[in-house]
Protein backbone atom coordinates (compact mmCIF):
# COMPACT_ATOMS: atom_id res chain seq x y z
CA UNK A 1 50.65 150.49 116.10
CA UNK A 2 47.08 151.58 117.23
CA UNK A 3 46.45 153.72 119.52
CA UNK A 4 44.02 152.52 122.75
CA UNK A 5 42.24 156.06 123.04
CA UNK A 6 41.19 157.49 119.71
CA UNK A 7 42.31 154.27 117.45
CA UNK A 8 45.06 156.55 115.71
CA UNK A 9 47.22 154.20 113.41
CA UNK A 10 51.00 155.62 114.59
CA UNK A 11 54.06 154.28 113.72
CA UNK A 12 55.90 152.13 116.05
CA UNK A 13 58.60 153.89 116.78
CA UNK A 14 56.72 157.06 118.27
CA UNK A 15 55.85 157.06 122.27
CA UNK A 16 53.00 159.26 122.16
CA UNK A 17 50.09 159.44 120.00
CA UNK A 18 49.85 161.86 117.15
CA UNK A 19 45.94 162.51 117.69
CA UNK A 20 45.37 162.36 121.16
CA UNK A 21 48.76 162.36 122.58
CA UNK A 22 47.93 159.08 124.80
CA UNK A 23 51.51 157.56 125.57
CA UNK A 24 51.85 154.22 123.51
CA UNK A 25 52.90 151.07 125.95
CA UNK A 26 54.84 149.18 123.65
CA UNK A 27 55.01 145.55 124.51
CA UNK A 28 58.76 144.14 125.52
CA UNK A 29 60.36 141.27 123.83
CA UNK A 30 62.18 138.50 125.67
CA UNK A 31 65.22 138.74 123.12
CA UNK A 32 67.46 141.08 125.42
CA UNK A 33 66.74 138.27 128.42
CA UNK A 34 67.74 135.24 126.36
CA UNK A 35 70.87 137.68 125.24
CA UNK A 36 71.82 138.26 128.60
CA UNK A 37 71.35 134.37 129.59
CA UNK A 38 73.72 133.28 126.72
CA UNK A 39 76.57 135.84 127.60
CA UNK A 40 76.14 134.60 131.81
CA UNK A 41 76.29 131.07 130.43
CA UNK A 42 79.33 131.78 128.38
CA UNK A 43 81.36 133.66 131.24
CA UNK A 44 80.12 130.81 133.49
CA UNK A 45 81.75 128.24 130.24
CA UNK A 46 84.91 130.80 130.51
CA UNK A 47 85.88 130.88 133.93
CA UNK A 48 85.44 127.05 134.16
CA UNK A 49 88.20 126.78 131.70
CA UNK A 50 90.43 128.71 133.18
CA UNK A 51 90.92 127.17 136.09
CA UNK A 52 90.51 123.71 135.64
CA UNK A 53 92.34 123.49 132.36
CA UNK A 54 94.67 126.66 132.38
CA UNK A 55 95.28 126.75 136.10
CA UNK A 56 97.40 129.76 136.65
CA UNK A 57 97.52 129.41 139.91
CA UNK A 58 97.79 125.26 139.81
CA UNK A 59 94.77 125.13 141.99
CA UNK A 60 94.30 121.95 140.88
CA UNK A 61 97.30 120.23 140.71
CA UNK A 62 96.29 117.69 142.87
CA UNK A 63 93.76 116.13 140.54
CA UNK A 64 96.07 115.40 137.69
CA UNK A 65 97.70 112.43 136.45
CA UNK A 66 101.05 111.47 137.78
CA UNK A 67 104.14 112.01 135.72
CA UNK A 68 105.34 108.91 133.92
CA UNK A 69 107.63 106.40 135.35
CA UNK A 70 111.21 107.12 135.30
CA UNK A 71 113.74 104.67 134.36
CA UNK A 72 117.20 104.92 135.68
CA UNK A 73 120.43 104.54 134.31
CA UNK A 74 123.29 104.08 137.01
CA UNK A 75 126.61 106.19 136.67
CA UNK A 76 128.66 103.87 137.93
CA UNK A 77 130.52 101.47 135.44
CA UNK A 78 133.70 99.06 136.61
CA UNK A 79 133.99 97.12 132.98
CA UNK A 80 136.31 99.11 130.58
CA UNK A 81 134.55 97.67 128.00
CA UNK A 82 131.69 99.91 128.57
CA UNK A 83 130.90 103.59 128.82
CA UNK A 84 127.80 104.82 130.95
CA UNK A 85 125.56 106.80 129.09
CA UNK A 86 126.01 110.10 132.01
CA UNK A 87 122.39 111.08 132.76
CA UNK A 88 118.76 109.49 133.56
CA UNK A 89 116.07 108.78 131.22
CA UNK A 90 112.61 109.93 131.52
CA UNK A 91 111.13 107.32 128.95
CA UNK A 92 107.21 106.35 129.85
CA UNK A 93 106.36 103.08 130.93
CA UNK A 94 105.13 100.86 128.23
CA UNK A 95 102.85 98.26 127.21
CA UNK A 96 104.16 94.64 128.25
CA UNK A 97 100.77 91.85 127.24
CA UNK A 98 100.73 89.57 130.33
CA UNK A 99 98.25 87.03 127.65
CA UNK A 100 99.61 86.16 124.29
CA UNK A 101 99.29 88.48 121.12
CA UNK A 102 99.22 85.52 119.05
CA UNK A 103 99.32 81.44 119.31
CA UNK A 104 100.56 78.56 117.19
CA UNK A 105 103.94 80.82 115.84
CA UNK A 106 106.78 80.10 113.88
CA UNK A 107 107.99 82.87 112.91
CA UNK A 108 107.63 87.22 114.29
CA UNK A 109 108.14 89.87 112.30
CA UNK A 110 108.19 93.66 113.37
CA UNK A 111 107.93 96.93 112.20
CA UNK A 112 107.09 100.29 113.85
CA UNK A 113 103.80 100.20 113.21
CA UNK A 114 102.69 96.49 113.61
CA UNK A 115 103.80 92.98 114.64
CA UNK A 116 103.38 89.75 112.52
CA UNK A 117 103.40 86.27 112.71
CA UNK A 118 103.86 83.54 110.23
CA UNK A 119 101.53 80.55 112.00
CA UNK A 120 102.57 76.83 112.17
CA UNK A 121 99.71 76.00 109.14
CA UNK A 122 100.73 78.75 106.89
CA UNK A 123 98.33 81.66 108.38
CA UNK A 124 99.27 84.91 108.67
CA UNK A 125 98.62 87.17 112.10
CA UNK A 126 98.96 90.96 112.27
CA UNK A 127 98.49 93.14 115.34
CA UNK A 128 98.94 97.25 114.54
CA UNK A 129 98.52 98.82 111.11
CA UNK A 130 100.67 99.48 107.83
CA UNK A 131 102.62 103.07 108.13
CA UNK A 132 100.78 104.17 105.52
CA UNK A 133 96.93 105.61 106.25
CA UNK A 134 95.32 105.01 103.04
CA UNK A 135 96.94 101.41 102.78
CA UNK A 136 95.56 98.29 105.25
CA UNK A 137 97.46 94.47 105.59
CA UNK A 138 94.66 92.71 104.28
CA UNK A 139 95.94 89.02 105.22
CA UNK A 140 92.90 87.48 106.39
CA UNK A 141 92.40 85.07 103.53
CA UNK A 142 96.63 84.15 103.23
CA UNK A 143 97.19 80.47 103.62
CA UNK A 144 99.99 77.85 102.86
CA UNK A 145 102.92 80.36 103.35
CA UNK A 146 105.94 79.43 103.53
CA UNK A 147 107.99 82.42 104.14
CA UNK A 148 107.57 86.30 104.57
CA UNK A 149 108.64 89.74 103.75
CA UNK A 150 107.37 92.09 105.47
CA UNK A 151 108.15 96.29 105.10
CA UNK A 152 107.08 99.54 106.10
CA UNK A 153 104.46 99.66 103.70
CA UNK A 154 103.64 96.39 102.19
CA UNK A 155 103.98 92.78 103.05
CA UNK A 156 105.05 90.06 100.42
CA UNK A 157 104.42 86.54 101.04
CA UNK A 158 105.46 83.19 99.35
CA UNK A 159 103.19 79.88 99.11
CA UNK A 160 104.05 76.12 99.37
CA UNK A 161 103.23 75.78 95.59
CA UNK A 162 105.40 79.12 94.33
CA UNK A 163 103.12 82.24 93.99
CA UNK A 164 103.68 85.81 95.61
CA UNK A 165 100.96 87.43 97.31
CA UNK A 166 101.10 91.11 98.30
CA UNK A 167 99.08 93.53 100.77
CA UNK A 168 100.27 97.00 101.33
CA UNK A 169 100.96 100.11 99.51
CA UNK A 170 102.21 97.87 96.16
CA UNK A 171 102.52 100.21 93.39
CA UNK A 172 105.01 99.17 91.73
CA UNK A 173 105.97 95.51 93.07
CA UNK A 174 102.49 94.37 90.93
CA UNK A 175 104.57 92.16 89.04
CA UNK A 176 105.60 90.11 91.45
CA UNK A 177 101.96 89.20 91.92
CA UNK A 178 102.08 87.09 88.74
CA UNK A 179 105.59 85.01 89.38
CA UNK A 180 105.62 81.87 89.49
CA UNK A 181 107.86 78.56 90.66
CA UNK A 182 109.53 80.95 93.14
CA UNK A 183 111.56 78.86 95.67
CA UNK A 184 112.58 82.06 97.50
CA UNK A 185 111.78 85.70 98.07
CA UNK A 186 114.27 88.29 98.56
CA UNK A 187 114.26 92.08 99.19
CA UNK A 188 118.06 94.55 98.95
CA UNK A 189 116.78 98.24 98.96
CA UNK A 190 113.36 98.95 97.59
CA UNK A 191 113.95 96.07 94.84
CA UNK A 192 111.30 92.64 95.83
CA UNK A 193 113.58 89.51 94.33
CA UNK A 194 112.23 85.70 93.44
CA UNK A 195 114.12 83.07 92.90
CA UNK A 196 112.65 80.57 91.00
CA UNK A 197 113.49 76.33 90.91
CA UNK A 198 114.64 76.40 87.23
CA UNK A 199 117.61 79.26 88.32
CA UNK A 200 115.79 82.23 87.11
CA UNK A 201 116.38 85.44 88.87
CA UNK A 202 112.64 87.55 89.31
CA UNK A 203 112.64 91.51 89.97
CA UNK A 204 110.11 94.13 90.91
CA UNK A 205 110.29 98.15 92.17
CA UNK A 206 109.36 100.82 91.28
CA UNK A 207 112.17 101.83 89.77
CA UNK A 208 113.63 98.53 88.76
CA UNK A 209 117.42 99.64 88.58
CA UNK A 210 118.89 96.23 86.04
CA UNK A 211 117.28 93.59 84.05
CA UNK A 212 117.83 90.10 85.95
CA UNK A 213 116.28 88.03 82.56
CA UNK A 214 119.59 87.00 80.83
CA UNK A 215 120.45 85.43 84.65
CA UNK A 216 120.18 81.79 84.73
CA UNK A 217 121.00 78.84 86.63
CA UNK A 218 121.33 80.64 89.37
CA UNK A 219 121.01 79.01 93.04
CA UNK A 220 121.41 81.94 95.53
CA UNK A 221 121.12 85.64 95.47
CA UNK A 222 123.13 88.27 98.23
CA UNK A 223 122.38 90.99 99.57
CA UNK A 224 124.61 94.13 100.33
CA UNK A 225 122.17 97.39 101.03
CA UNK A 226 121.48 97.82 97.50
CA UNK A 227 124.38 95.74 95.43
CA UNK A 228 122.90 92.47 94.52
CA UNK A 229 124.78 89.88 94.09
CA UNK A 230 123.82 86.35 91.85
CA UNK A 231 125.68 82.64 92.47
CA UNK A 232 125.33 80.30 90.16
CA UNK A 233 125.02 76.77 90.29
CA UNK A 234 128.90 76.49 89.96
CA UNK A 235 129.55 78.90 92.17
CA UNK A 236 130.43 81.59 89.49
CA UNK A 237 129.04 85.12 90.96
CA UNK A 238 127.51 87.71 88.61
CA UNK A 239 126.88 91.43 90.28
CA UNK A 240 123.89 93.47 89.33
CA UNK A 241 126.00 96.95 89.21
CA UNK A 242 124.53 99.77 90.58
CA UNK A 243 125.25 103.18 88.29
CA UNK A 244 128.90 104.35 89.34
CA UNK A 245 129.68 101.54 91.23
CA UNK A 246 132.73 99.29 89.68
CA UNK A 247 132.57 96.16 91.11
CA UNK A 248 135.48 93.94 89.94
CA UNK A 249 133.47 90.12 91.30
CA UNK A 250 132.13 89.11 87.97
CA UNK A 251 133.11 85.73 87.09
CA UNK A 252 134.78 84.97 90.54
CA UNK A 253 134.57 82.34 93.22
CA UNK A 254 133.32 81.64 97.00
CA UNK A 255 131.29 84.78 97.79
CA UNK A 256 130.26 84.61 101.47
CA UNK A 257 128.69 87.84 102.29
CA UNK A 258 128.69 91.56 101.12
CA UNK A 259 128.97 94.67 103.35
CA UNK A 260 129.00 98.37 102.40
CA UNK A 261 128.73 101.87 102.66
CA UNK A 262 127.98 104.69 99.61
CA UNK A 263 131.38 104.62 98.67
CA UNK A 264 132.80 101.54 99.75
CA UNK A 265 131.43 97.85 99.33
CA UNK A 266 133.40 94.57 100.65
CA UNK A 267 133.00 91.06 99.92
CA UNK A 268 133.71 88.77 102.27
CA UNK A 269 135.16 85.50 100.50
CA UNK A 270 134.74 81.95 101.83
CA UNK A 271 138.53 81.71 102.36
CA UNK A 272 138.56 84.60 104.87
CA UNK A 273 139.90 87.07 102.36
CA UNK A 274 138.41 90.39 101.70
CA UNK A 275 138.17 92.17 98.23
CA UNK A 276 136.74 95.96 97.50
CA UNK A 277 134.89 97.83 95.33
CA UNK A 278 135.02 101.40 95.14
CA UNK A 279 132.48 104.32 94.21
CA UNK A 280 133.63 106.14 90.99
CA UNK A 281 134.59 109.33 92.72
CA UNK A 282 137.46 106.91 95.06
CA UNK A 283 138.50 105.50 91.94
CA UNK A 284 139.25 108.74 89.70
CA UNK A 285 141.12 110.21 93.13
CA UNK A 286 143.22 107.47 93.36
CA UNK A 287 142.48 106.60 96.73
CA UNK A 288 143.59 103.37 98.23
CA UNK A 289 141.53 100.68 99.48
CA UNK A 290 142.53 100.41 103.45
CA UNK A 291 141.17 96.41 103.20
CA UNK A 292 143.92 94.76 101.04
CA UNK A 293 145.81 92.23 103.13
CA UNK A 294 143.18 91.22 105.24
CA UNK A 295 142.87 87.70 105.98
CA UNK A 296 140.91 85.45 108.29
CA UNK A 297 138.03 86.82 108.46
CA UNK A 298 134.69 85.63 109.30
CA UNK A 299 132.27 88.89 109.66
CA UNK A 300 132.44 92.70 108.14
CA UNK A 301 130.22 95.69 109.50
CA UNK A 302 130.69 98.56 107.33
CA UNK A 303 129.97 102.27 109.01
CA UNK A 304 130.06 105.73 107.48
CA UNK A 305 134.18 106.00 107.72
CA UNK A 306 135.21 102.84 108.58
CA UNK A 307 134.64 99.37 108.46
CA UNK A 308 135.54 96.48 110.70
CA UNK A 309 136.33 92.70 110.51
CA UNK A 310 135.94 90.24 112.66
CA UNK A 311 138.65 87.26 112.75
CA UNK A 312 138.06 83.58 112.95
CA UNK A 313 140.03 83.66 116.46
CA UNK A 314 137.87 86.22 117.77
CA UNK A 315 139.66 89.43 117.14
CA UNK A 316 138.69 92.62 115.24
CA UNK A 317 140.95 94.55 111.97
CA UNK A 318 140.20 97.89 111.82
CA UNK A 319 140.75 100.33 108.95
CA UNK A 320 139.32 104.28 108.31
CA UNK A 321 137.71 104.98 105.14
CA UNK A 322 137.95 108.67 105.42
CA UNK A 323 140.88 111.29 105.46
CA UNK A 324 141.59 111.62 109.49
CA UNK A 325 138.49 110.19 110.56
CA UNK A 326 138.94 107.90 113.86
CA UNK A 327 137.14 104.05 114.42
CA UNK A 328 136.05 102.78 116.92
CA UNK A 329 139.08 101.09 119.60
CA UNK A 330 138.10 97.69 120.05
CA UNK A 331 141.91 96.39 120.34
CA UNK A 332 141.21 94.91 123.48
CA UNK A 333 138.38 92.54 122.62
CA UNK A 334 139.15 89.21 122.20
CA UNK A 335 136.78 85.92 121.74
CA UNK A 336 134.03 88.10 119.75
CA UNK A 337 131.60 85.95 117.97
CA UNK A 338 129.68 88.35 116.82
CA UNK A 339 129.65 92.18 115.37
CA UNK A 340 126.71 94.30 115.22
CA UNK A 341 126.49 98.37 114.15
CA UNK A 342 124.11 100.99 115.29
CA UNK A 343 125.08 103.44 112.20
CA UNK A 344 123.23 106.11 113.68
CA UNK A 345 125.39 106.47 116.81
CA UNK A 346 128.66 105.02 115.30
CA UNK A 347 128.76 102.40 118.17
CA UNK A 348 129.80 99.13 117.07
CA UNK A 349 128.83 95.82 119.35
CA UNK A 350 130.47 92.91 120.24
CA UNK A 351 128.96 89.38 121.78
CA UNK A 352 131.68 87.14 123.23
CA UNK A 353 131.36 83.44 123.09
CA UNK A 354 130.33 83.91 126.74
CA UNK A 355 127.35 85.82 126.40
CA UNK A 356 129.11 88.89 127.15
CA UNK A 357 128.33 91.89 125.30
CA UNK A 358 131.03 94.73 124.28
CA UNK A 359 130.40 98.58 123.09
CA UNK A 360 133.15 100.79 121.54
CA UNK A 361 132.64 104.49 119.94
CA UNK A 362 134.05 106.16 117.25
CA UNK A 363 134.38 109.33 118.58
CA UNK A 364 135.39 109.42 122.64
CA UNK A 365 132.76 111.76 123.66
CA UNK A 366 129.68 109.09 122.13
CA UNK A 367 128.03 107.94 125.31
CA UNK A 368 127.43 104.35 125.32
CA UNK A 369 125.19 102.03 126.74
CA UNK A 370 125.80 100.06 130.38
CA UNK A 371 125.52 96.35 129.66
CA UNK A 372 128.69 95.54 131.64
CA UNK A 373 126.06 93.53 133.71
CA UNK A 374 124.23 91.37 130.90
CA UNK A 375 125.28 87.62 131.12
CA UNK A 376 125.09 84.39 128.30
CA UNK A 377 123.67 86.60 125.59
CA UNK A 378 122.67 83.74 122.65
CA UNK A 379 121.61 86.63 119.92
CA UNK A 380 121.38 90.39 120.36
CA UNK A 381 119.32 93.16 118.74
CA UNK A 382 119.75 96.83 118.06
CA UNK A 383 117.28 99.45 116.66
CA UNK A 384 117.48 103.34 116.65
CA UNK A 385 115.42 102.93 120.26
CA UNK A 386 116.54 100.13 121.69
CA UNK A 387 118.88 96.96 122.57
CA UNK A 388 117.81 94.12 123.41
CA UNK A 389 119.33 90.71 124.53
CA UNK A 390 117.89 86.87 124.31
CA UNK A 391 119.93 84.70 126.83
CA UNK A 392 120.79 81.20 126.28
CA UNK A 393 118.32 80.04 128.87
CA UNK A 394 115.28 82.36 127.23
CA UNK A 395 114.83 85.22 129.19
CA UNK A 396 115.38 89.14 127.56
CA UNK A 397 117.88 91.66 128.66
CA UNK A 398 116.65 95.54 127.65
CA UNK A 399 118.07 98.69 126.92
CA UNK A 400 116.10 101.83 126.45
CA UNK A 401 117.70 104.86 125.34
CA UNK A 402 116.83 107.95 126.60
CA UNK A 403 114.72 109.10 123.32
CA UNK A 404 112.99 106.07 123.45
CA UNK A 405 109.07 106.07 122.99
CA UNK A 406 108.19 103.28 126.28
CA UNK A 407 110.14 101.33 128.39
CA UNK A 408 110.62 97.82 127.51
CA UNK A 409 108.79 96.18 130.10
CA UNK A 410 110.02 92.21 129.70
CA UNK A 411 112.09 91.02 132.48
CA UNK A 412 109.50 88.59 134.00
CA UNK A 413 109.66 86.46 130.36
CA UNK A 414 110.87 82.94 130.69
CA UNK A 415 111.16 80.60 127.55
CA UNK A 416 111.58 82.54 125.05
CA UNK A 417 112.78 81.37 121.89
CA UNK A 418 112.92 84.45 119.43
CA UNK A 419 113.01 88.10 119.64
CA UNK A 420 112.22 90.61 117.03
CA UNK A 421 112.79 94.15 117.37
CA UNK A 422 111.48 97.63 116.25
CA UNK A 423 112.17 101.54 116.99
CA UNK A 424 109.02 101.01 118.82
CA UNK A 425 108.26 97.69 120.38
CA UNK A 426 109.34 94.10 121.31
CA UNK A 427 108.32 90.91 120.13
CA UNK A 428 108.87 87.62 121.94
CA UNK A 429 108.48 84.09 120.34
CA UNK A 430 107.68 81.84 123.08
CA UNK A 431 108.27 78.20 122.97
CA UNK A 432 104.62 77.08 122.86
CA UNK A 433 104.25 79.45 120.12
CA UNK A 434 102.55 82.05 121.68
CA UNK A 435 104.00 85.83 121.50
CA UNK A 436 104.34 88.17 123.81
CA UNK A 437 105.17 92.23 123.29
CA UNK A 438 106.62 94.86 124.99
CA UNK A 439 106.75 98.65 124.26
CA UNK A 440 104.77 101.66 122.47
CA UNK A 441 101.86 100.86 121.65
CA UNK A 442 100.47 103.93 119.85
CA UNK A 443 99.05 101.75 116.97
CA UNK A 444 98.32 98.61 118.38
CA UNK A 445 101.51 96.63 117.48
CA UNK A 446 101.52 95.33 121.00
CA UNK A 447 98.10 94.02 120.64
């Protein structure tokens, strides 16, 4: 710095001259103002926070949102048949489309995550998205299918002229890609199945479990939850074992249907008759199979300890598969038509030829649903979220538990012909072919 008397050169941190002694007027900087502006700005920033977002003292309680729509669940319950569940659900209100999701449908598919529709000329619709992030339905250019399997995180399709296509997270099912003359597609577990015209039996997973090639003539496959089952032509049924499992069907006659559990699996023949094969571990214990002697039947739901039948007059057989473990009592229903299980609640239903439907517990303290109320029930559908109900004249009945992610919004539907369900949402097939949906709509499943 220079000094304005005597033109001393002093350094800048002195405050009087060396020379002359003149006091040196050092010129301020506006860096301490701009300092102090950003600090007011930032308590200003601060404070504003505080009490609109943190609100300690809810000053401004009147400027937020409503809380979400309750739905209730009466307490009061006159049927025996039923149990109410004892306490009200807060579950949000949902989406319900008023306009259609889709047009021109023949068939809906759902999944958590997304709906789908199989069109009248062989197109392919998809509202929502795959569960998978890094994997996207790419169906846009899909045409002439015929039928559709759709999972959590990839969608197989079959064409009019026998070919697979796939979209999704497909490592692993790549094979299928490449079948050919495949009349039908099937899925049990993780493991994609083709049947072709010629009676060949067509496999792909990613851990393909058996080797289906030496299979032929074959002219239906069934499912059980992971035990496949082969008919041939003549009827003959040939079982695709799983490791540990001893099946005892090779060979035999008049398979209808297969139900099971891990330790436990029951075919259902087409004389009424039931016949069971056990895990390993049952049969080196010696345990008994509760199921011989059962006649009659025409339905089998299989649940962690028991399993139940349902007769051709409308009754239910009961029988534990586990040391002291109850089922559920459903020794007063009569005229069933229909059994359905929610496994993760133990609660087995029942739809009576007239529409009724009936709800029974394992274990007495299970709270069940009321649908004491719901009236000429054609088909019924349970998920982990949700039951739901398509009458005979095409409206839907809904029940939301209380862990449920929206309220199914869908009482003002009329001609409905189809319902499809999810842990999420509903779909409705309409009988103009339009679709309607109902529910949680956090990824755009209901459109």
């Amino acid at each position: 710095m220079k000094c304005p008397t005597c033109g001393q050169i002093c350094r800048t941190d002195r405050e009087f001259c060396a020379l002359c002694g003149t006091p040196l007027k050092r010129k301020k900087g506006h860096g301490g103002l701009i300092a102090l502006l950003l600090v007011l700005v930032l308590l200003l920033a601060a404070s504003g926070y505080v009490f609109l977002l943190k609100d300690p003292l809810d000053l401004t309680s009147s400027l937020r949102a409503p809380a979400p729509a309750v739905q209730e669940i009466a307490s009061v319950q006159e049927d025996p048949s039923t149990i109410v569940v004892q306490e009200t659900a807060s579950v949000p209100e949902g989406t319900s489309r008023a306009d259609s999701l889709f047009e021109n449908a023949a068939e809906i598919f759902v999944k958590d995550r997304y709906t789908l529709a199989l069109c009248k000329d062989g197109t392919v619709k998809l509202a929502g998205q795959s569960a998978s992030p890094e994997f996207g339905f790419d169906l846009f250019d899909w045409a002439n299918i015929t039928q559709l399997v759709p999972t959590d995180f990839f969608v197989a399709g079959l064409t009019a002229d026998g070919r697979v296509r796939l979209t999704g997270e497909v490592s692993g099912y790549e094979e299928a890609a490449r079948w050919s003359d495949v009349t039908r597609l099937f899925l049990d577990g993780d493991t994609l199945l083709g049947l072709t015209g010629d009676g060949r039996i067509l496999a792909a997973a990613p851990n393909l479990s058996f080797d289906p090639s030496k299979l032929h003539d074959m002219v239906d496959i069934i499912t059980g939850g992971g035990d496949t089952l082969a008919v041939a032509r003549d009827g003959r049924i040939t079982v695709l074992r799983r490791e540990g499992m001893l099946w005892d069907l090779d060979g035999s006659y008049g398979l209808k249907e297969v139900a099971c559990n891990t330790d436990y699996a029951l075919f259902l023949m087409e004389d009424g008759t039931v016949r069971t094969g056990a895990s390993l571990y049952y049969f080196l214990n010696g345990l008994d199979s509760p199921y011989y002697g059962w006649e009659n039947i025409d339905q089998l739901v299989v649940g962690d300890w028991y399993a139940l039948g349902l007769t051709r007059d409308g009754k239910i057989q009961g029988a534990s598969t586990a040391y002291d473990k109850p089922i559920p009592d459903t020794a007063a229903w009569t005229d069933v038509r229909e059994l359905l299980l929610d496994r993760e609640r133990n609660i087995v239903y029942g739809v009576t030829q007239d529409g009724r439907v009936l709800a029974a517990a394992a274990s007495p303290e299970t709270a069940l649903p009321e649908l004491g109320s719901w009236q000429n029930v054609a088909s019924l559908q349970i998920s982990r979220n949700y039951i739901a109900g398509l009458t005979a004249d095409g409206r839907v009945l809904a029940f939301s538990w209380p862990e449920a992610p929206a309220v199914l919004n869908c009482s003002e539907w009329a001609n409905v012909s189809a319902i499809a369900l999810s842990n999420t949402h509903l779909a409705a097939l309409m009988g103009d072919g339009s679709v309607l949906a109902a529910g949680d709509n956090s990824f755009g499943q209901c459109g």
